[in-house]
Protein backbone atom coordinates (compact mmCIF):
# COMPACT_ATOMS: atom_id res chain seq x y z
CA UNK A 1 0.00 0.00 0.00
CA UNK A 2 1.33 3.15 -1.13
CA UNK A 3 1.98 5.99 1.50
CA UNK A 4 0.03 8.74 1.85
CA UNK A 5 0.14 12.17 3.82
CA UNK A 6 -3.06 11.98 5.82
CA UNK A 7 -3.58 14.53 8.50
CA UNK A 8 -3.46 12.59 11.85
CA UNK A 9 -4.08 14.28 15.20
CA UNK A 10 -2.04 12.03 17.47
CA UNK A 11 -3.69 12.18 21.43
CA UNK A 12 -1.12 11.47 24.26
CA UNK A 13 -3.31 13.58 26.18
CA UNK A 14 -4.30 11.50 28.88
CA UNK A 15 -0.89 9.59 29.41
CA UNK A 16 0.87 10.80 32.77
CA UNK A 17 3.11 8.33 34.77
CA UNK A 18 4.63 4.57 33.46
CA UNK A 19 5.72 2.70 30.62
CA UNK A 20 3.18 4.62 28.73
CA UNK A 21 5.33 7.88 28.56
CA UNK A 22 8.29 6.11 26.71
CA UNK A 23 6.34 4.31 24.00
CA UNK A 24 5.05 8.02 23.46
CA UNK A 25 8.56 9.25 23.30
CA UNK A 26 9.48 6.79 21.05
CA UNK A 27 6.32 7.75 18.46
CA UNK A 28 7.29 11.37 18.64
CA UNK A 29 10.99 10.84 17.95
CA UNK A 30 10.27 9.01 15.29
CA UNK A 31 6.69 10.67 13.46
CA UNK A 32 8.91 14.10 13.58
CA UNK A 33 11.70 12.47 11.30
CA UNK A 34 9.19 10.87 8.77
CA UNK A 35 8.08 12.58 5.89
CA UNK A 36 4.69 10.62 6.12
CA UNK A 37 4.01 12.34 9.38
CA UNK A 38 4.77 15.62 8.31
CA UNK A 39 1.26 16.81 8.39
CA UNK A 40 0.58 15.07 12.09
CA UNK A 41 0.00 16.84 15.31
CA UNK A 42 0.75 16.18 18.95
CA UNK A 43 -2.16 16.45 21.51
CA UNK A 44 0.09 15.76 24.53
CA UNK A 45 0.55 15.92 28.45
CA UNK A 46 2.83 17.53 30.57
CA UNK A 47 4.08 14.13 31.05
CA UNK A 48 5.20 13.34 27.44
CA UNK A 49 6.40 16.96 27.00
CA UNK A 50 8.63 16.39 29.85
CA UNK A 51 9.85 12.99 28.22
CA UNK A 52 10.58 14.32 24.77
CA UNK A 53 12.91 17.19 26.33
CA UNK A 54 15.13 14.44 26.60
CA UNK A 55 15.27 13.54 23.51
CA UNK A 56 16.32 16.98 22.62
CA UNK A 57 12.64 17.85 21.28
CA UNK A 58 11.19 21.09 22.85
CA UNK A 59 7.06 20.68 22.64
CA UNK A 60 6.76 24.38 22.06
CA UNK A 61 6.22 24.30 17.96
CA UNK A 62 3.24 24.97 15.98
CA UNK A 63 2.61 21.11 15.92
CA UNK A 64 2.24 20.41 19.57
CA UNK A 65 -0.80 21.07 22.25
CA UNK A 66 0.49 20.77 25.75
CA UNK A 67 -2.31 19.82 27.82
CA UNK A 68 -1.81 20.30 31.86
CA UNK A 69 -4.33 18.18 33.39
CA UNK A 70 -5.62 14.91 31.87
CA UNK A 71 -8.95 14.82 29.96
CA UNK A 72 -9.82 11.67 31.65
CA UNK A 73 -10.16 14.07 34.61
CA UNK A 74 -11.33 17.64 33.23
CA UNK A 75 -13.85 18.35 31.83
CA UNK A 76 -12.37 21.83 30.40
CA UNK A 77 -9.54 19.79 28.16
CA UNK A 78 -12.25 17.42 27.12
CA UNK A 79 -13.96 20.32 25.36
CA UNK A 80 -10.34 22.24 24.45
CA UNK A 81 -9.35 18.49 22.94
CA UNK A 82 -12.67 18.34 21.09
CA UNK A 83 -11.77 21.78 20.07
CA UNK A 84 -8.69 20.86 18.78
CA UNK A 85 -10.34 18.35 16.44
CA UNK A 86 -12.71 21.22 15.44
CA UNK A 87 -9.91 23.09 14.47
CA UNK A 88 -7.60 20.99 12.43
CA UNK A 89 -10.42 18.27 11.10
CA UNK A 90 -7.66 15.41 10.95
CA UNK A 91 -8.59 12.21 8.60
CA UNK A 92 -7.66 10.22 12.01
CA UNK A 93 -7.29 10.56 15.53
CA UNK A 94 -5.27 8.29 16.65
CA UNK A 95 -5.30 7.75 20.28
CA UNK A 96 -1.93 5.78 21.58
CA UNK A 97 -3.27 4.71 24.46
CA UNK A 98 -6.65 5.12 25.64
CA UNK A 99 -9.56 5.42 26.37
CA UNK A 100 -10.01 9.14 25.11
CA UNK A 101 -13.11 10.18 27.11
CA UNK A 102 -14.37 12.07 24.41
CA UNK A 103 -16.14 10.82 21.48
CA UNK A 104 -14.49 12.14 18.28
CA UNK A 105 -16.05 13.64 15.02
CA UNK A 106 -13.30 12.09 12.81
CA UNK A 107 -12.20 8.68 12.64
CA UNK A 108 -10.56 7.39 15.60
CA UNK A 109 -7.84 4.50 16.08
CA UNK A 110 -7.22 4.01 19.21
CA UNK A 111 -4.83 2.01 22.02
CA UNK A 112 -5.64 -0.35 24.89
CA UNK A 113 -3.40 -1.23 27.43
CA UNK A 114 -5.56 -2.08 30.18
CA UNK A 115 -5.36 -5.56 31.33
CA UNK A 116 -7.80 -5.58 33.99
CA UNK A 117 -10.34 -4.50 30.83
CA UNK A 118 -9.29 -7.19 28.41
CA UNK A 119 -7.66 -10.34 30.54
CA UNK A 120 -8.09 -9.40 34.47
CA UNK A 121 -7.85 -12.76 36.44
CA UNK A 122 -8.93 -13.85 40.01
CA UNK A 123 -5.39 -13.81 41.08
CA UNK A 124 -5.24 -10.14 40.17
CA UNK A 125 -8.65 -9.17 42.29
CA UNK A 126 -7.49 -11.31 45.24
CA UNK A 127 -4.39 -8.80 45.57
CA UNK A 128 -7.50 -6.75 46.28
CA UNK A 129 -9.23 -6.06 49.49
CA UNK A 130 -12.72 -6.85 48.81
CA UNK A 131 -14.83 -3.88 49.76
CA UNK A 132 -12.16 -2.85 46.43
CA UNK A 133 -14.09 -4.32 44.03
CA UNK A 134 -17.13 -3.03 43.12
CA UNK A 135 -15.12 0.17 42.77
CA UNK A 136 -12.73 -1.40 40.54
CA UNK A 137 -15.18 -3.37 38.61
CA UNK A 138 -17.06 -0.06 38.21
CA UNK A 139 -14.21 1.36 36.41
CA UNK A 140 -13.61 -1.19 34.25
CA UNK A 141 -16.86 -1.25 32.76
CA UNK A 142 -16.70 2.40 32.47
CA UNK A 143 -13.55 2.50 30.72
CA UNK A 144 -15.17 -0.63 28.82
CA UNK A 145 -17.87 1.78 27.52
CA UNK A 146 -15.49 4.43 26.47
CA UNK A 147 -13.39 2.06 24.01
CA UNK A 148 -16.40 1.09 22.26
CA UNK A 149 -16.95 4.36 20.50
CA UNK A 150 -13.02 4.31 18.17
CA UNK A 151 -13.62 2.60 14.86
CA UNK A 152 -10.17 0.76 15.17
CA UNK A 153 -7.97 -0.63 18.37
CA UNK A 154 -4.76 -1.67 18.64
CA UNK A 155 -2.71 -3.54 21.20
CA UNK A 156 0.40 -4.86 21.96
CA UNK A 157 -0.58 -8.66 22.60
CA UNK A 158 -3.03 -11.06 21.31
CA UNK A 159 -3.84 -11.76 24.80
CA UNK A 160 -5.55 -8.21 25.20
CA UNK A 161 -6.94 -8.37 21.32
CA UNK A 162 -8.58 -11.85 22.76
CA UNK A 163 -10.16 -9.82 25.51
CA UNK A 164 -11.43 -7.48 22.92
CA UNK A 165 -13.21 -9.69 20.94
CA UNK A 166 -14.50 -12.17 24.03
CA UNK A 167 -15.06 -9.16 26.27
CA UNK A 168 -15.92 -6.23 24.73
CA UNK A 169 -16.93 -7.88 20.96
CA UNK A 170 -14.92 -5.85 19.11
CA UNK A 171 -14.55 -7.28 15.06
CA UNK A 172 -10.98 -9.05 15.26
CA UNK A 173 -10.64 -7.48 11.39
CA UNK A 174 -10.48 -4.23 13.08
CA UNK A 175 -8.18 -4.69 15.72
CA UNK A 176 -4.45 -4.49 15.23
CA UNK A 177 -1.82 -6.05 16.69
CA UNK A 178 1.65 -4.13 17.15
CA UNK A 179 4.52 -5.76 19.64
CA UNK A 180 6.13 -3.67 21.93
CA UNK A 181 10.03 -3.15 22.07
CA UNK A 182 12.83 -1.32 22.99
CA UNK A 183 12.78 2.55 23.11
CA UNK A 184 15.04 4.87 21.22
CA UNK A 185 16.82 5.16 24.22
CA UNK A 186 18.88 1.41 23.72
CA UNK A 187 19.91 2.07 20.41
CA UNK A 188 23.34 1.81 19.64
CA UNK A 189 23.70 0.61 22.95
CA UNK A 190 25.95 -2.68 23.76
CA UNK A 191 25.18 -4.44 26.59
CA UNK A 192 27.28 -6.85 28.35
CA UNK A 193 25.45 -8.48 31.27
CA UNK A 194 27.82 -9.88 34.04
CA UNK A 195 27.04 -12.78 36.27
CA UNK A 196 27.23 -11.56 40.18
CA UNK A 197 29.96 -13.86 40.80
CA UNK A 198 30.51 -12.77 44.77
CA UNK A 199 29.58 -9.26 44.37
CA UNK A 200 26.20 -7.37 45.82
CA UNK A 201 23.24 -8.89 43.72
CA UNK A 202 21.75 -5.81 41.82
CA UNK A 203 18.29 -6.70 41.14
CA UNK A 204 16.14 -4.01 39.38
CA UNK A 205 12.67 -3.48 40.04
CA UNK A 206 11.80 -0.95 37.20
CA UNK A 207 8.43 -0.30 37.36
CA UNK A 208 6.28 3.02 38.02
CA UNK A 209 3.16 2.17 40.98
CA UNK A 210 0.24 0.06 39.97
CA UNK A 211 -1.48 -1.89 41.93
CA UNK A 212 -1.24 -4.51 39.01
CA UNK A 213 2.26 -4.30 39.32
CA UNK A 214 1.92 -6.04 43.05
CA UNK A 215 5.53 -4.57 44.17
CA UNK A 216 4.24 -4.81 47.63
CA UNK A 217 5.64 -8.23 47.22
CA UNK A 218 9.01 -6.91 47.19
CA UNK A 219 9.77 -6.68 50.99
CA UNK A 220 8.63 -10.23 51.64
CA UNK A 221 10.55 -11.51 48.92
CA UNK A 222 13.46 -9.63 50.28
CA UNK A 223 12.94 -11.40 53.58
CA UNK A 224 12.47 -14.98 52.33
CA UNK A 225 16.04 -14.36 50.42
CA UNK A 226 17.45 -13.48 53.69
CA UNK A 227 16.15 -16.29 55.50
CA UNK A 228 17.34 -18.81 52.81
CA UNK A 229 20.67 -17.54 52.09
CA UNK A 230 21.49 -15.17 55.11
CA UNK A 231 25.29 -14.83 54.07
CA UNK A 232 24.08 -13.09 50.43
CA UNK A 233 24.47 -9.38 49.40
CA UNK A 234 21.69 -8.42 47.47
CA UNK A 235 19.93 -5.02 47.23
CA UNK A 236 16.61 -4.01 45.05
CA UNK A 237 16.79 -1.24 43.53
CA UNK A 238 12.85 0.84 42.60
CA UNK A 239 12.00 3.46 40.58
CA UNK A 240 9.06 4.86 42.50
CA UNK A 241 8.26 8.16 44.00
CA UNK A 242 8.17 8.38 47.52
CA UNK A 243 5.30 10.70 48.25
CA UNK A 244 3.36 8.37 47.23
CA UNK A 245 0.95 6.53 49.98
CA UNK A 246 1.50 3.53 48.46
CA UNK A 247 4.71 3.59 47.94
CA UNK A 248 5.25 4.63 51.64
CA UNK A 249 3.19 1.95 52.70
CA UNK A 250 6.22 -0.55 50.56
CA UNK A 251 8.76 0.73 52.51
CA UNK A 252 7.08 0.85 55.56
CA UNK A 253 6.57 -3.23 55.21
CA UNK A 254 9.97 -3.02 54.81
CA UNK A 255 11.19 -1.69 57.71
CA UNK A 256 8.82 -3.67 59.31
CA UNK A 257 10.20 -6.53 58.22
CA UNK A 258 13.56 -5.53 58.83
CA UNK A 259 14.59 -5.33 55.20
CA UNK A 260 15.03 -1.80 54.44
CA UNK A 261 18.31 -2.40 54.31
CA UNK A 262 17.84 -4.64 51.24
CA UNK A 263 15.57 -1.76 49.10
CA UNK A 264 16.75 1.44 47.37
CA UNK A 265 14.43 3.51 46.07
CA UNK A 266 15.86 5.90 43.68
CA UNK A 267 12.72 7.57 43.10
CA UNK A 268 11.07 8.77 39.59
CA UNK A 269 13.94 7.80 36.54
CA UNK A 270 13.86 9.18 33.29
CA UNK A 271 13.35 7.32 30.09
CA UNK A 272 16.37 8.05 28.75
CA UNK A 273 18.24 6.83 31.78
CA UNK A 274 17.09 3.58 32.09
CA UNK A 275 19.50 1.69 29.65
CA UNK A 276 22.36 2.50 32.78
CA UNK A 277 20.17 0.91 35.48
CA UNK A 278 20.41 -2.18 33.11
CA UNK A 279 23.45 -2.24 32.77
CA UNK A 280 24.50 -1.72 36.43
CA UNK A 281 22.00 -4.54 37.22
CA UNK A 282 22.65 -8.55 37.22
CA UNK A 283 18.73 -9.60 37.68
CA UNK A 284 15.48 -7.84 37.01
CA UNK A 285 12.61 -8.50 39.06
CA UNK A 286 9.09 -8.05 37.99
CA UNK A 287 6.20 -9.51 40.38
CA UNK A 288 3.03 -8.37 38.05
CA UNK A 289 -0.24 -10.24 38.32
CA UNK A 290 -1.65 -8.25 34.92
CA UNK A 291 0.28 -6.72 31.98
CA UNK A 292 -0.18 -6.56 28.30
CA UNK A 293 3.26 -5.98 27.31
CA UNK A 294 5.54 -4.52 29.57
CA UNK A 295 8.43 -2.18 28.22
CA UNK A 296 10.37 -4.47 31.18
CA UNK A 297 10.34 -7.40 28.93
CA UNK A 298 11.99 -6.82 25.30
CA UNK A 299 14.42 -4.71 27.70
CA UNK A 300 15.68 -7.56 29.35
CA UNK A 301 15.74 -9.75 26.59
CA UNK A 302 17.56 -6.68 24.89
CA UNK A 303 20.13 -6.26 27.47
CA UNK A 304 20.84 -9.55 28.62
CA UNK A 305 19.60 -8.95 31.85
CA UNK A 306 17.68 -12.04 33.08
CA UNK A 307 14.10 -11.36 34.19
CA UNK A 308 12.34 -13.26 36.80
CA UNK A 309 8.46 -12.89 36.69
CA UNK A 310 4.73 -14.09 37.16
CA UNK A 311 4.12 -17.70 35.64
CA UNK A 312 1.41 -16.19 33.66
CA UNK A 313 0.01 -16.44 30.03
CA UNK A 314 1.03 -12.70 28.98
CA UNK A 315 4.54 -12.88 30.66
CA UNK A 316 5.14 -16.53 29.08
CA UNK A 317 3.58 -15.59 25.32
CA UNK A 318 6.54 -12.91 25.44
CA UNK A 319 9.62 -14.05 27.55
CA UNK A 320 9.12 -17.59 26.33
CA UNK A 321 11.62 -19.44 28.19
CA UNK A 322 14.33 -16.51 28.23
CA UNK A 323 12.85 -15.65 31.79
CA UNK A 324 12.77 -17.46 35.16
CA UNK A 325 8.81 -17.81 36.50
CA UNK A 326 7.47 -18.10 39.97
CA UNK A 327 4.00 -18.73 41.34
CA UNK A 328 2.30 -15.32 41.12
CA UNK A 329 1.98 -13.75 44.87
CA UNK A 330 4.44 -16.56 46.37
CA UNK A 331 7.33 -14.23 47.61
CA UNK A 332 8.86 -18.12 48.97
CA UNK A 333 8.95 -19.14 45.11
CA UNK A 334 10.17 -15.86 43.69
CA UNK A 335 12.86 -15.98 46.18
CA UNK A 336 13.69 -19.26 45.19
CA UNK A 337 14.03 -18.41 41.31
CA UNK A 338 16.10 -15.57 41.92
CA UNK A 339 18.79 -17.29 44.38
CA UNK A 340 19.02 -19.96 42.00
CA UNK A 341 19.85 -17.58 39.25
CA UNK A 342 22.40 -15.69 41.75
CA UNK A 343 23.99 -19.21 42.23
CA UNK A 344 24.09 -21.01 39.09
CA UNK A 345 25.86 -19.31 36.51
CA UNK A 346 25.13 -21.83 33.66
CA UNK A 347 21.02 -21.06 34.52
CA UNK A 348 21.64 -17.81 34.63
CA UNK A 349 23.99 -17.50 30.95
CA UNK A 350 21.29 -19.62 29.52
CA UNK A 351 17.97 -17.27 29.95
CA UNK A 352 21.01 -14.42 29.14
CA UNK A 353 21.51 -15.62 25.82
CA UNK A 354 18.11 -16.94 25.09
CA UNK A 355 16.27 -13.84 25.88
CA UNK A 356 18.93 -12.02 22.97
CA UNK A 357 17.20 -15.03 20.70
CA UNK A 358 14.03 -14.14 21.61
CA UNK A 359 14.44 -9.97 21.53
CA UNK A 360 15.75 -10.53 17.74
CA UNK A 361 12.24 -11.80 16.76
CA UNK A 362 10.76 -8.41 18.18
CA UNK A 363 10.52 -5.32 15.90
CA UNK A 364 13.50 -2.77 17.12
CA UNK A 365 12.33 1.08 17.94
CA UNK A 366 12.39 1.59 14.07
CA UNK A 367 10.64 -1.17 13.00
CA UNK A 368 7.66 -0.52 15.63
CA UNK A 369 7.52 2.88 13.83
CA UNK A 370 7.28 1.35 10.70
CA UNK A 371 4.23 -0.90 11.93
CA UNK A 372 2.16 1.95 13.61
CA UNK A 373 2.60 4.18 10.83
CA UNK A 374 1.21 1.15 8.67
CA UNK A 375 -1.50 0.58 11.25
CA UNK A 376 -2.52 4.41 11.10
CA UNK A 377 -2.18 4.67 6.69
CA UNK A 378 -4.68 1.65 7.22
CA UNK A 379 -6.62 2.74 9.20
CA UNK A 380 -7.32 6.13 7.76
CA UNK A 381 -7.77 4.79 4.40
CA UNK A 382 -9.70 2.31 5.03
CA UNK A 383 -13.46 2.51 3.16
């Protein structure tokens, strides 16, 4: 299919804190540099404006709409978003992630990343209190309703495109299906992963706060490690920002426990500084219950780094065997998986190398461009 210039307004609007901000990085950095998305413009948030400064792109130009508060949230940048629509009547809105809270005039692709929408389980809702879950379940549906107004979705993993059509019965003709990967950030970056071999066990813990995420696990784990092998140096390392409640609540487990000694929190990282946590890292440690694709996997399988993670179906349809698996909420099992990968080098060279196997079936930051910008010439064309 030939290319064609269509005008697109691309809405990062509502995207604030996570993964989500670097897979909107990555768009940007590469839409700007493509001739095709010369005529495309950048609803974004404060967030992604933030995130593209570091990529040495100031959001101030004619093409980019800075939005301070979320539209998920306000109902004055709902109607300045719908204005913006108004304004530059685009052949396609294409939403990265969503939902958009508004219902557009134009044609409108648009993402979903929401696991507890598409594939939420009963392990997932048991990390819950109860008197939780009709709140929970509430939102769900309502961001349910929401994502059946687009025309077109797209997702990272046929586990949430599943969920669409069982769930939600969206057509499975119009729902796309593009992989995550690496950000711009590890290109032209070698990595050279080093077994701990008697030094401190670095194990990373990069993840922004979700409840999904279940990193309240963390302090237990770090206490069943010290139980079973009280003569090892390990630390975790987080990436979370400590004025959050929740996040105080983690470290206050862990002082309760008697562990703080094991967690450092560095606080809020920046995209672009994430390849060097990798790299200072032997182990990465990710104790999700729900994800569709998590920017944590094709980075370890990128760097080398091994990952040890949920024994579930969207970890396992990704990682394959390049990753060590534990049973999900068992902090004596993840324990277990990660000491055996601290102690046994060959098990730990082998999910190395195979995750590098498994990373070179993945699109790389430019070939994900190349797919979404497919994905959005189809989906604007299509009759």
């Amino acid at each position: 299919m030939s290319e064609q210039n269509y005008k697109v307004l691309v809405n990062l609007s509502t995207l604030m804190t996570g993964g989500v901000l670097q897979a909107a990085a990555a768009l940007i950095v590469h839409a700007i540099r493509d001739p095709v998305a010369r005529d495309w413009h950048y609803a974004i948030s404060s967030g992604v404006a933030d995130e593209i400064r570091h990529f040495g792109i100031e959001p101030d130009g004619p093409q980019f709409h800075v939005f301070e508060k979320s539209p998920a949230r306000d109902a004055g940048e709902r109607e300045r978003l719908l204005a913006l629509e108004a304004e530059l009547k685009p052949d396609l809105v294409f939403t990265l992630f969503g939902p958009a809270y508004v219902r557009f005039i134009s044609r409108h692709l648009c993402g979903v990343a929401d696991p507890w929408v598409t594939h939420s389980n009963w392990v997932a809702f048991q990390k819950l209190p109860v008197s939780q879950w009709p709140q929970k379940i509430g939102l769900m549906a309502w961001k349910a309703y929401w994502w059946l107004s687009p025309d077109f979705w797209w997702t990272e993993a046929e586990v949430a495109k599943d969920g669409l059509v069982s769930r939600l019965r969206c057509s499975p003709e119009d729902i796309f299906v593009v992989p995550n990967t690496t950000g711009p950030q590890f290109n032209d970056r070698e990595f050279q992963p080093a077994f701990p071999a008697g030094d401190r066990l670095e194990i990373l813990c990069l993840s922004a706060y979700y409840e999904h995420k279940n990193l309240e696990l963390i302090p237990d784990v770090a206490l069943e490690m010290s139980r079973q092998r009280p003569e090892l140096d390990f630390r975790f390392t987080l990436t979370l920002p400590e004025d959050w409640p929740q996040v105080q609540g983690i470290l206050a487990r862990a002082r309760e426990l008697g562990v703080e000694g094991y967690l450092n929190n560095l606080g809020k990282v920046a995209v672009t500084d994430t390849p060097d946590l990798y790299a200072r890292s032997h182990l990465c440690f990710l104790p999700s219950l729900l994800e569709v694709f998590s920017a944590v996997y094709p980075e370890c399988l990128c760097t080398g780094v091994p990952l040890v993670t949920t024994d579930m179906r969207f970890s396992r349809d990704i990682c394959q065997d390049a990753a060590a698996y534990y049973r999900p909420g068992d902090a004596r099992s993840a324990a277990g998986q990660i000491i055996e990968l601290a102690e046994n080098e060959q098990a730990w060279r082998r999910i190395s190398e195979r995750g590098r196997e498994v990373y070179a079936a993945l699109p790389d930051a430019a070939g994900k461009w190349e797919l979404q910008k497919a994905m959005v010439q189809e989906a604007a064309g299509r009759s």
